[in-house]
PDB file of N, CA and C in Angstrom:
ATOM      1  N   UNK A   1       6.902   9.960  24.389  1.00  0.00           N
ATOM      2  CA  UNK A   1       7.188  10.637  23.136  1.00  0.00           C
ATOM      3  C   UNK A   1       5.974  10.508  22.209  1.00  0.00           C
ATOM      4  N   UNK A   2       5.680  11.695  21.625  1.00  0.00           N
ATOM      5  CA  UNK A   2       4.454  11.721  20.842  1.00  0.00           C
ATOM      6  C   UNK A   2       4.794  10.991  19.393  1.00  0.00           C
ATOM      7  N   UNK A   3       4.055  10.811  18.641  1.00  0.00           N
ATOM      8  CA  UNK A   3       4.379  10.303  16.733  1.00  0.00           C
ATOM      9  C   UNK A   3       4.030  11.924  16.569  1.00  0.00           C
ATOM     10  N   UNK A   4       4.830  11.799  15.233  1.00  0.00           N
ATOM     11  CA  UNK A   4       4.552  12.978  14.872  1.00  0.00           C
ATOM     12  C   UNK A   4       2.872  12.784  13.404  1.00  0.00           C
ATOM     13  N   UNK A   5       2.270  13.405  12.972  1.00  0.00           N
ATOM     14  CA  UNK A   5       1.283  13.664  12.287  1.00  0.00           C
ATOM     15  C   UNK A   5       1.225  12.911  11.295  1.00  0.00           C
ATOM     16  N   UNK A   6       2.264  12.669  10.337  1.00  0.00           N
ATOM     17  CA  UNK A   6       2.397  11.917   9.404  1.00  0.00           C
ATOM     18  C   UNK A   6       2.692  10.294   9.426  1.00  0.00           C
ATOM     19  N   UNK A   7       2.834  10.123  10.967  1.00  0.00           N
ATOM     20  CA  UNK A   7       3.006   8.506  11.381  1.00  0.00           C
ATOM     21  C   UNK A   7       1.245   8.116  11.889  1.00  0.00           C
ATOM     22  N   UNK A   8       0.730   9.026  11.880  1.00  0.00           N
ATOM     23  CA  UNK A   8      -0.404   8.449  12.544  1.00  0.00           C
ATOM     24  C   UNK A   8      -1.122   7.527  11.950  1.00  0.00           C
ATOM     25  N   UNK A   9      -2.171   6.838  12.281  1.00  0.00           N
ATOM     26  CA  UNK A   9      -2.531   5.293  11.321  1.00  0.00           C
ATOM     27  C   UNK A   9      -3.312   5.970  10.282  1.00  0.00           C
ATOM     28  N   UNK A  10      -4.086   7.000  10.687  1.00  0.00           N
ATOM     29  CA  UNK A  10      -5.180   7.407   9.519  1.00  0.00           C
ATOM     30  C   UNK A  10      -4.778   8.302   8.637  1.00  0.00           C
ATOM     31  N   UNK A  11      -3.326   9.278   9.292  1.00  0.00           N
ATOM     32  CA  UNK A  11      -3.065   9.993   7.929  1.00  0.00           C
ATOM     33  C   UNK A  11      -2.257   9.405   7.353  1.00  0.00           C
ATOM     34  N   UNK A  12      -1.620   8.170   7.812  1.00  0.00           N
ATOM     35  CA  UNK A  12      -0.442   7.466   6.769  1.00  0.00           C
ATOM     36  C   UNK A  12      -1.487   6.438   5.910  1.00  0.00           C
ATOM     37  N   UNK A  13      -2.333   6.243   6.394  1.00  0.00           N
ATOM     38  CA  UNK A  13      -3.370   5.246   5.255  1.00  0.00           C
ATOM     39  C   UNK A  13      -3.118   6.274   4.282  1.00  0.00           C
ATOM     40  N   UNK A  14      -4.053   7.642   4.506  1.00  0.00           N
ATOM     41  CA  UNK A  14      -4.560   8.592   3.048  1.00  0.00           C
ATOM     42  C   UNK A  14      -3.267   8.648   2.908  1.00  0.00           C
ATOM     43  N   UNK A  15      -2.346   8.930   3.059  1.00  0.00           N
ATOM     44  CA  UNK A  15      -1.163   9.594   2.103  1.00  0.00           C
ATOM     45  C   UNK A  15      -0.712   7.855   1.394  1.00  0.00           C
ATOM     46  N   UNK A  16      -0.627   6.744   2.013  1.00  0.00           N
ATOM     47  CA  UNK A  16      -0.384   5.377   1.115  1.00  0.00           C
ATOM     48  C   UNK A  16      -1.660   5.772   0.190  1.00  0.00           C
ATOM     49  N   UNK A  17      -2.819   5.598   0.467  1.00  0.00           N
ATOM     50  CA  UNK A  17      -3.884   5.621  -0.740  1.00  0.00           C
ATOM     51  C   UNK A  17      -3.420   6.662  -1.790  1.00  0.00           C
ATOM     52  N   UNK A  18      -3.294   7.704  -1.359  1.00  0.00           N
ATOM     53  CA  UNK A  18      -3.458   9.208  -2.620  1.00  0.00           C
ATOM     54  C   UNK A  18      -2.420   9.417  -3.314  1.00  0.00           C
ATOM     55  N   UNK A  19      -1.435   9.214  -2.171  1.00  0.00           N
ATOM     56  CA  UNK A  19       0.270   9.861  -3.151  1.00  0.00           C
ATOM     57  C   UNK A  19       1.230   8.399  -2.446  1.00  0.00           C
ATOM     58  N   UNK A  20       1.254   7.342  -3.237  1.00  0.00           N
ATOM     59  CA  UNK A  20       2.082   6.628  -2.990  1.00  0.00           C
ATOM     60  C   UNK A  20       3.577   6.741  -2.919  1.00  0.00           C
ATOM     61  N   UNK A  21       3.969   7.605  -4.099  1.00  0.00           N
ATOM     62  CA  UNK A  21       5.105   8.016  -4.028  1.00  0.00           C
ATOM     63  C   UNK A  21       5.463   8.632  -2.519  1.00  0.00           C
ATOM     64  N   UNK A  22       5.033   9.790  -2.113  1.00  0.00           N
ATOM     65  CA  UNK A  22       5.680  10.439  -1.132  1.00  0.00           C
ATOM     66  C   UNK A  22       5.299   9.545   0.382  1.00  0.00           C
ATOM     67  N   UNK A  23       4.274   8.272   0.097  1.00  0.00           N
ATOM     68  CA  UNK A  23       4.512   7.554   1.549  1.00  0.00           C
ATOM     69  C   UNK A  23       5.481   6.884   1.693  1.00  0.00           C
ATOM     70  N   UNK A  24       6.154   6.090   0.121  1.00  0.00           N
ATOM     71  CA  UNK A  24       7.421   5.418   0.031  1.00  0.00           C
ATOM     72  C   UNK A  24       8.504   6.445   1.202  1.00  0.00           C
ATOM     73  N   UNK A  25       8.543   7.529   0.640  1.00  0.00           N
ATOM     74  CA  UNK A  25       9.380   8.562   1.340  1.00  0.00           C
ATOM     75  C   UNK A  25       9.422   8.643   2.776  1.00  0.00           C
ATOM     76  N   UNK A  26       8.603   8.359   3.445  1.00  0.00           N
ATOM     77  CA  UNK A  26       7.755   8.706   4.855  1.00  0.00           C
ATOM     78  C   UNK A  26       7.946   7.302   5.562  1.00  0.00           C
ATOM     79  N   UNK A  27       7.698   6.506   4.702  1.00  0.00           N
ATOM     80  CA  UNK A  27       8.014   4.956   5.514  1.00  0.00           C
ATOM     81  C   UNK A  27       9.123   4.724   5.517  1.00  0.00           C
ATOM     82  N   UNK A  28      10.071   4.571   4.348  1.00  0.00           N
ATOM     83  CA  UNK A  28      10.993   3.897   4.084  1.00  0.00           C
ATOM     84  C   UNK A  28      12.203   5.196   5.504  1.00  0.00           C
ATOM     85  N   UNK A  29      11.781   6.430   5.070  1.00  0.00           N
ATOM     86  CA  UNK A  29      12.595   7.330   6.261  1.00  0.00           C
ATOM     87  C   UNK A  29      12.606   7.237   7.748  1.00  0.00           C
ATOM     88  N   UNK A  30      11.285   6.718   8.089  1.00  0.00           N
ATOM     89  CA  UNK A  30      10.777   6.571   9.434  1.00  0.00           C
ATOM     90  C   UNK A  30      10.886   5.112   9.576  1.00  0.00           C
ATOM     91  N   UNK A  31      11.460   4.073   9.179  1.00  0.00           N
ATOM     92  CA  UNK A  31      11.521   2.631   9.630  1.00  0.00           C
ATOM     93  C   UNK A  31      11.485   2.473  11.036  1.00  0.00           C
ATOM     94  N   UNK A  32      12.559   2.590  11.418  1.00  0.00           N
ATOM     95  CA  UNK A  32      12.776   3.016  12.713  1.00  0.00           C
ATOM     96  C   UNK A  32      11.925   3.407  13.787  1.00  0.00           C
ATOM     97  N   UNK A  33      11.082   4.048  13.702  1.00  0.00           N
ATOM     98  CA  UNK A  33       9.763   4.377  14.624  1.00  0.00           C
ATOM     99  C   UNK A  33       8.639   3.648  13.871  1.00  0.00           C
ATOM    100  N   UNK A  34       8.416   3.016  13.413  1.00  0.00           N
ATOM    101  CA  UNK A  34       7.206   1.885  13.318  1.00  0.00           C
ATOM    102  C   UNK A  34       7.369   0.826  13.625  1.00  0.00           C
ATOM    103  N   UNK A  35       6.859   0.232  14.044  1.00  0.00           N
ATOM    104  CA  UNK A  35       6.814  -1.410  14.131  1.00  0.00           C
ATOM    105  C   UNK A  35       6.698  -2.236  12.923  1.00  0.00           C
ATOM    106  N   UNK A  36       7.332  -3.126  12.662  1.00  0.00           N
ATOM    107  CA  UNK A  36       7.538  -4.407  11.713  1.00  0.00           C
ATOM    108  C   UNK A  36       6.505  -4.756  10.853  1.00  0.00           C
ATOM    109  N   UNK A  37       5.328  -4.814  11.877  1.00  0.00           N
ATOM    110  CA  UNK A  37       4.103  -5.024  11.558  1.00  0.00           C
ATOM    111  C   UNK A  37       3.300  -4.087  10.483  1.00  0.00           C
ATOM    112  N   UNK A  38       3.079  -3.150  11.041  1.00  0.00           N
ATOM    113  CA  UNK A  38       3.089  -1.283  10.592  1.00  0.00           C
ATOM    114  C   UNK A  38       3.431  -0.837   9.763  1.00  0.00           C
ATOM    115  N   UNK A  39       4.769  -1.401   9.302  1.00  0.00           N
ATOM    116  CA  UNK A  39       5.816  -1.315   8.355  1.00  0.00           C
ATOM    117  C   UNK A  39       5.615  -1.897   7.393  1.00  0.00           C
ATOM    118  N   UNK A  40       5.823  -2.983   7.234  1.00  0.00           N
ATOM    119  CA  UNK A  40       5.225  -3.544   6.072  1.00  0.00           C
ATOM    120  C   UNK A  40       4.178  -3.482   5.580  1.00  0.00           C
ATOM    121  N   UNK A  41       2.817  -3.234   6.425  1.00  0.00           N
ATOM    122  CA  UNK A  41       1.117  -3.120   6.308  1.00  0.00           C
ATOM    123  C   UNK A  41       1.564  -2.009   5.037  1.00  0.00           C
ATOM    124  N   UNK A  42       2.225  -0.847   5.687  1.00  0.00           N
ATOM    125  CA  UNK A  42       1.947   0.386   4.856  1.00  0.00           C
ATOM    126  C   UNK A  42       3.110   0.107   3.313  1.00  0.00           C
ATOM    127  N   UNK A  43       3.789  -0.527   3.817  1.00  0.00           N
ATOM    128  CA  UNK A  43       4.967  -0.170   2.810  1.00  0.00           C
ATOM    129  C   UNK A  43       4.761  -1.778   1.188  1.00  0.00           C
ATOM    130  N   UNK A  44       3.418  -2.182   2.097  1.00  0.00           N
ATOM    131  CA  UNK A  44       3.069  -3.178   0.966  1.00  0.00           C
ATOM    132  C   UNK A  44       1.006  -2.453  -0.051  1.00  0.00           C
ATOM    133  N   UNK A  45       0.736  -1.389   1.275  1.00  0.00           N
ATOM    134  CA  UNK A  45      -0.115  -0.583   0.750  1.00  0.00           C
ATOM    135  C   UNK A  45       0.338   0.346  -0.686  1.00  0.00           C
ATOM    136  N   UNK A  46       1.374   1.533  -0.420  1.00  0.00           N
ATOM    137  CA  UNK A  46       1.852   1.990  -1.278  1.00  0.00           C
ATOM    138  C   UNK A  46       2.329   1.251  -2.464  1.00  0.00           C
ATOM    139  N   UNK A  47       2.795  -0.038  -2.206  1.00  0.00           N
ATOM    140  CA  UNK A  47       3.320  -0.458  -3.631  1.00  0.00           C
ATOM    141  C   UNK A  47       1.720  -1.168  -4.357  1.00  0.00           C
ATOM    142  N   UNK A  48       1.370  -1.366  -3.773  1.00  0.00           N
ATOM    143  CA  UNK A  48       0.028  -1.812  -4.485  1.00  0.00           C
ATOM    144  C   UNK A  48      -0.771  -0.645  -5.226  1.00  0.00           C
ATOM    145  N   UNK A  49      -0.701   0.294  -4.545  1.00  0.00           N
ATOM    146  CA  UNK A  49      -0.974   1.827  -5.438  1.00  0.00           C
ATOM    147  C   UNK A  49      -0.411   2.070  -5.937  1.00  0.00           C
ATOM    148  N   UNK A  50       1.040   2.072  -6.274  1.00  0.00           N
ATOM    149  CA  UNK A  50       1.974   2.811  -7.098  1.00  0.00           C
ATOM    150  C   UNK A  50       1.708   1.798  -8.405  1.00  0.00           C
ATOM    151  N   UNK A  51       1.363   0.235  -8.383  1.00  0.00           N
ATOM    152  CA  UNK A  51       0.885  -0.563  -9.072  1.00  0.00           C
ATOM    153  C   UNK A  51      -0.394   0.100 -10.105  1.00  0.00           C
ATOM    154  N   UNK A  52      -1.339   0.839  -9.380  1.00  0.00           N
ATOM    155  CA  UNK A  52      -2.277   1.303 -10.161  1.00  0.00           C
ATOM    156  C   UNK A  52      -1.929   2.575 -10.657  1.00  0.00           C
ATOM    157  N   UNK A  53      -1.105   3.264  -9.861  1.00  0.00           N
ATOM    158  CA  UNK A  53      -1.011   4.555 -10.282  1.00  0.00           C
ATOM    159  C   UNK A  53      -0.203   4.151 -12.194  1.00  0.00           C
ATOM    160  N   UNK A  54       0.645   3.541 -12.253  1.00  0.00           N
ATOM    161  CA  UNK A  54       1.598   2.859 -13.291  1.00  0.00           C
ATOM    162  C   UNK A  54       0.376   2.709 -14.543  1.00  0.00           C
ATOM    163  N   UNK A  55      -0.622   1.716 -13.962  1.00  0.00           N
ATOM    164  CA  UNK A  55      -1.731   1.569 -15.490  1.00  0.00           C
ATOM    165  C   UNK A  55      -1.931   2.928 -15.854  1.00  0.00           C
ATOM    166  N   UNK A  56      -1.935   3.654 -15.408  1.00  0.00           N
ATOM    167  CA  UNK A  56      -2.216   4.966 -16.252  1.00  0.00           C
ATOM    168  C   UNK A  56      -0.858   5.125 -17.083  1.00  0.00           C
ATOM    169  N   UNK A  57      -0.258   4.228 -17.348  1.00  0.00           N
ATOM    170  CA  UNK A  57       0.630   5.092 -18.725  1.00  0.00           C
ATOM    171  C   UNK A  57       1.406   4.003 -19.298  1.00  0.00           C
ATOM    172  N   UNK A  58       0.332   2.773 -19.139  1.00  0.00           N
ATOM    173  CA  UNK A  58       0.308   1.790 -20.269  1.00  0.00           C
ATOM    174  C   UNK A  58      -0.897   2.062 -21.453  1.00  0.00           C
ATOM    175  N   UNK A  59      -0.892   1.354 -22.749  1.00  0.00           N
ATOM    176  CA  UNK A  59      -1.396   1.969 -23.481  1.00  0.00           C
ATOM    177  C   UNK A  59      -3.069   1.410 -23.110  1.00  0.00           C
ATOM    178  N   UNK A  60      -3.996   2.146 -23.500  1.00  0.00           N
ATOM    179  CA  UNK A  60      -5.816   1.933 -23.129  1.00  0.00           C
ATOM    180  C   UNK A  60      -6.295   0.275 -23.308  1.00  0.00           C
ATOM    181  N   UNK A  61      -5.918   0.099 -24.493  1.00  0.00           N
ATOM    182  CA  UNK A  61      -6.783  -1.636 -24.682  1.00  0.00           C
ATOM    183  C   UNK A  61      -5.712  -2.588 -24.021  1.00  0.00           C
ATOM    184  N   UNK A  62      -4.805  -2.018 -23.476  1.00  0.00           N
ATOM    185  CA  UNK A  62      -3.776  -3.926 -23.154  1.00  0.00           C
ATOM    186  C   UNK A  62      -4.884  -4.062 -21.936  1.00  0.00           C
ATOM    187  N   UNK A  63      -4.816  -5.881 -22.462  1.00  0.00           N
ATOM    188  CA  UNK A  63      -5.420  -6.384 -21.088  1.00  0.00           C
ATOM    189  C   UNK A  63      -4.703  -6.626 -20.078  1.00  0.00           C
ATOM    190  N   UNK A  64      -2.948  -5.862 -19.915  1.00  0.00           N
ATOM    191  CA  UNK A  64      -2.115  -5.954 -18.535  1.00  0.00           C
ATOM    192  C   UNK A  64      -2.976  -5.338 -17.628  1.00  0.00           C
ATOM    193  N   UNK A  65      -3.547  -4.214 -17.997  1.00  0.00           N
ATOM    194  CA  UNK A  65      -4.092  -3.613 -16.930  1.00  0.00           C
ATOM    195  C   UNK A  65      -5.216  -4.473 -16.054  1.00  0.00           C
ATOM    196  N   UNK A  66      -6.173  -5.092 -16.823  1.00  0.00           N
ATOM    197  CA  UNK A  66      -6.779  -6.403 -16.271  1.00  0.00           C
ATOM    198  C   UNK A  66      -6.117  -7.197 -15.585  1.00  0.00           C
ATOM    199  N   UNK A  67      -5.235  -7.608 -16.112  1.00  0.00           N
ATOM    200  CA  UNK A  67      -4.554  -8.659 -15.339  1.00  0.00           C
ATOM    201  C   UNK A  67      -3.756  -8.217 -13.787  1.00  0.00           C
ATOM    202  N   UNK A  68      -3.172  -6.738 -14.292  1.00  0.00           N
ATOM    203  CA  UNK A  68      -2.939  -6.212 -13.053  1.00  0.00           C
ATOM    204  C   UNK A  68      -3.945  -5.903 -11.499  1.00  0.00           C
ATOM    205  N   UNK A  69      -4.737  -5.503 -12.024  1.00  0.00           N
ATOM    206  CA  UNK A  69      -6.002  -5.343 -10.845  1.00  0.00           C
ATOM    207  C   UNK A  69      -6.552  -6.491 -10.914  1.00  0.00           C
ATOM    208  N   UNK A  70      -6.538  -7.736 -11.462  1.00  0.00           N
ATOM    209  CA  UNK A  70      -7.485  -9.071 -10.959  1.00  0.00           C
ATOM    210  C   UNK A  70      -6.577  -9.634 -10.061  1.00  0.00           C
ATOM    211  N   UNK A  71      -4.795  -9.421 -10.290  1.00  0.00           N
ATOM    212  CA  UNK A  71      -4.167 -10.012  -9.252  1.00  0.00           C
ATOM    213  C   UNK A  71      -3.902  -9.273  -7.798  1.00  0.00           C
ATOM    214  N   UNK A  72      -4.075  -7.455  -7.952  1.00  0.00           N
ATOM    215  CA  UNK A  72      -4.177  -7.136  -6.864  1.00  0.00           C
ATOM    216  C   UNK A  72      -5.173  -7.560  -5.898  1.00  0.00           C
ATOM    217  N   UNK A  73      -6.424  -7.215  -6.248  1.00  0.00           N
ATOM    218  CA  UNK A  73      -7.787  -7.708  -5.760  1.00  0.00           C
ATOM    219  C   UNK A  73      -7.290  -9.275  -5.507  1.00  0.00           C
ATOM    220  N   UNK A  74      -6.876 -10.327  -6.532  1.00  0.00           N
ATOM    221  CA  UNK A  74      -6.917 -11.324  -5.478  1.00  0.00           C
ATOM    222  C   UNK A  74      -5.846 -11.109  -4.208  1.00  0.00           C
ATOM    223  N   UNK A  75      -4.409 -10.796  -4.927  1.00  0.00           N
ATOM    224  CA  UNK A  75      -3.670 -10.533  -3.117  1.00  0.00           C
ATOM    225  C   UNK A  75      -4.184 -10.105  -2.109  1.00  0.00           C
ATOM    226  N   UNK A  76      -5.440  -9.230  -2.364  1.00  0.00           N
ATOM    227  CA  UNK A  76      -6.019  -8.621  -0.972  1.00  0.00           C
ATOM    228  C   UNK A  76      -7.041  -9.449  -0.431  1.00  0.00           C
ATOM    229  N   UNK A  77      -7.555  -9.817  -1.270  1.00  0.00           N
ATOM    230  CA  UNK A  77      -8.838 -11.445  -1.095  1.00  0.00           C
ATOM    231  C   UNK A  77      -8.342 -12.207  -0.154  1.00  0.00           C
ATOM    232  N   UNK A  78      -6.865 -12.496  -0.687  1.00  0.00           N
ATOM    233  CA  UNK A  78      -5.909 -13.572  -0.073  1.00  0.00           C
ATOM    234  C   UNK A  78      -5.279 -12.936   1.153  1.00  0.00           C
ATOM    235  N   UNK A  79      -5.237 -12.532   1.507  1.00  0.00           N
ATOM    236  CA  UNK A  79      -4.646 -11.348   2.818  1.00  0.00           C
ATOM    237  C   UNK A  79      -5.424 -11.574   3.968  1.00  0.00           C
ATOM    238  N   UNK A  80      -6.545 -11.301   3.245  1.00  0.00           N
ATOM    239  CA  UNK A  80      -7.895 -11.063   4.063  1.00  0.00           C
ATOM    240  C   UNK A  80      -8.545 -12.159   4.748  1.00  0.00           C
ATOM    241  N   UNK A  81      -8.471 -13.095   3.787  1.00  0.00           N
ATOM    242  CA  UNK A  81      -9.340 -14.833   3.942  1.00  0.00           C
ATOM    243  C   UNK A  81      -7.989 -15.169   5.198  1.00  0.00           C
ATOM    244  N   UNK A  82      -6.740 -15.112   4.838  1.00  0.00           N
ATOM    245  CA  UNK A  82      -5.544 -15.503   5.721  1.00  0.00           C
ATOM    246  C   UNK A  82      -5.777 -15.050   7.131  1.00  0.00           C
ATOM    247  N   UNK A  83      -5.787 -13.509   7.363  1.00  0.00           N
ATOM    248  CA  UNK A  83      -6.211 -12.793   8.404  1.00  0.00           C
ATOM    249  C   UNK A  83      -7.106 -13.782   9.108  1.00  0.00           C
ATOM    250  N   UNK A  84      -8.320 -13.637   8.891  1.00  0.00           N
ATOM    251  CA  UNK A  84      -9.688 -14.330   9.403  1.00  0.00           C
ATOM    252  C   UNK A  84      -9.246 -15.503   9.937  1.00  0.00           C
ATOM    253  N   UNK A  85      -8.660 -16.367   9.133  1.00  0.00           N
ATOM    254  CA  UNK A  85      -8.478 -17.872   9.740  1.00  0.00           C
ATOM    255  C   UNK A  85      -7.891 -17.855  10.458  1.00  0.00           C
ATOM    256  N   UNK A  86      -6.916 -17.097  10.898  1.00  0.00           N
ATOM    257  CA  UNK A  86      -5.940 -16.971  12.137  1.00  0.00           C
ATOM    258  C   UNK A  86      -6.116 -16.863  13.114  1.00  0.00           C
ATOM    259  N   UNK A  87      -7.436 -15.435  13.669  1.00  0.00           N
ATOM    260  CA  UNK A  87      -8.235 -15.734  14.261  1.00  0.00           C
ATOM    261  C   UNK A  87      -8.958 -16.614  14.716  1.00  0.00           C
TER     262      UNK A  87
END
């Protein structure tokens, strides 16, 4: 059985990167045909974008928005350093 187009690894990255909203849609519908692994990768991608997409309509000077992207960037720091050592 083939995946269909929108499960594939590289167009479900761009659609988590660009339109978080409609990958929520796409993952959360398709559970079932991804793997666990897969699943969460993407479905913890999108919320981390939908995270940035959001600072756009807090007001310009709060420093949430700082605080928001210093803790994403570290979760991914921390993801990453984790990954490696496992290896």
């Amino acid at each position: 059985m083939t995946t269909p187009w929108y499960l594939k690894e590289k167009v479900l990255f761009g659609i988590c990167f660009l339109v978080p909203p409609i990958a929520y849609i796409i993952i959360i519908g398709n559970k079932k045909k991804l793997a666990r692994k897969r699943y969460l990768e993407y479905l913890t991608l999108a919320t981390m974008m939908v995270s940035i997409w959001l600072l756009k309509f807090t007001p310009a000077p709060a420093p949430i928005r700082i605080t928001v992207l210093l803790t994403i960037i570290f979760i991914l720091l921390y993801r990453r350093i984790k990954k490696t050592k496992k290896k």
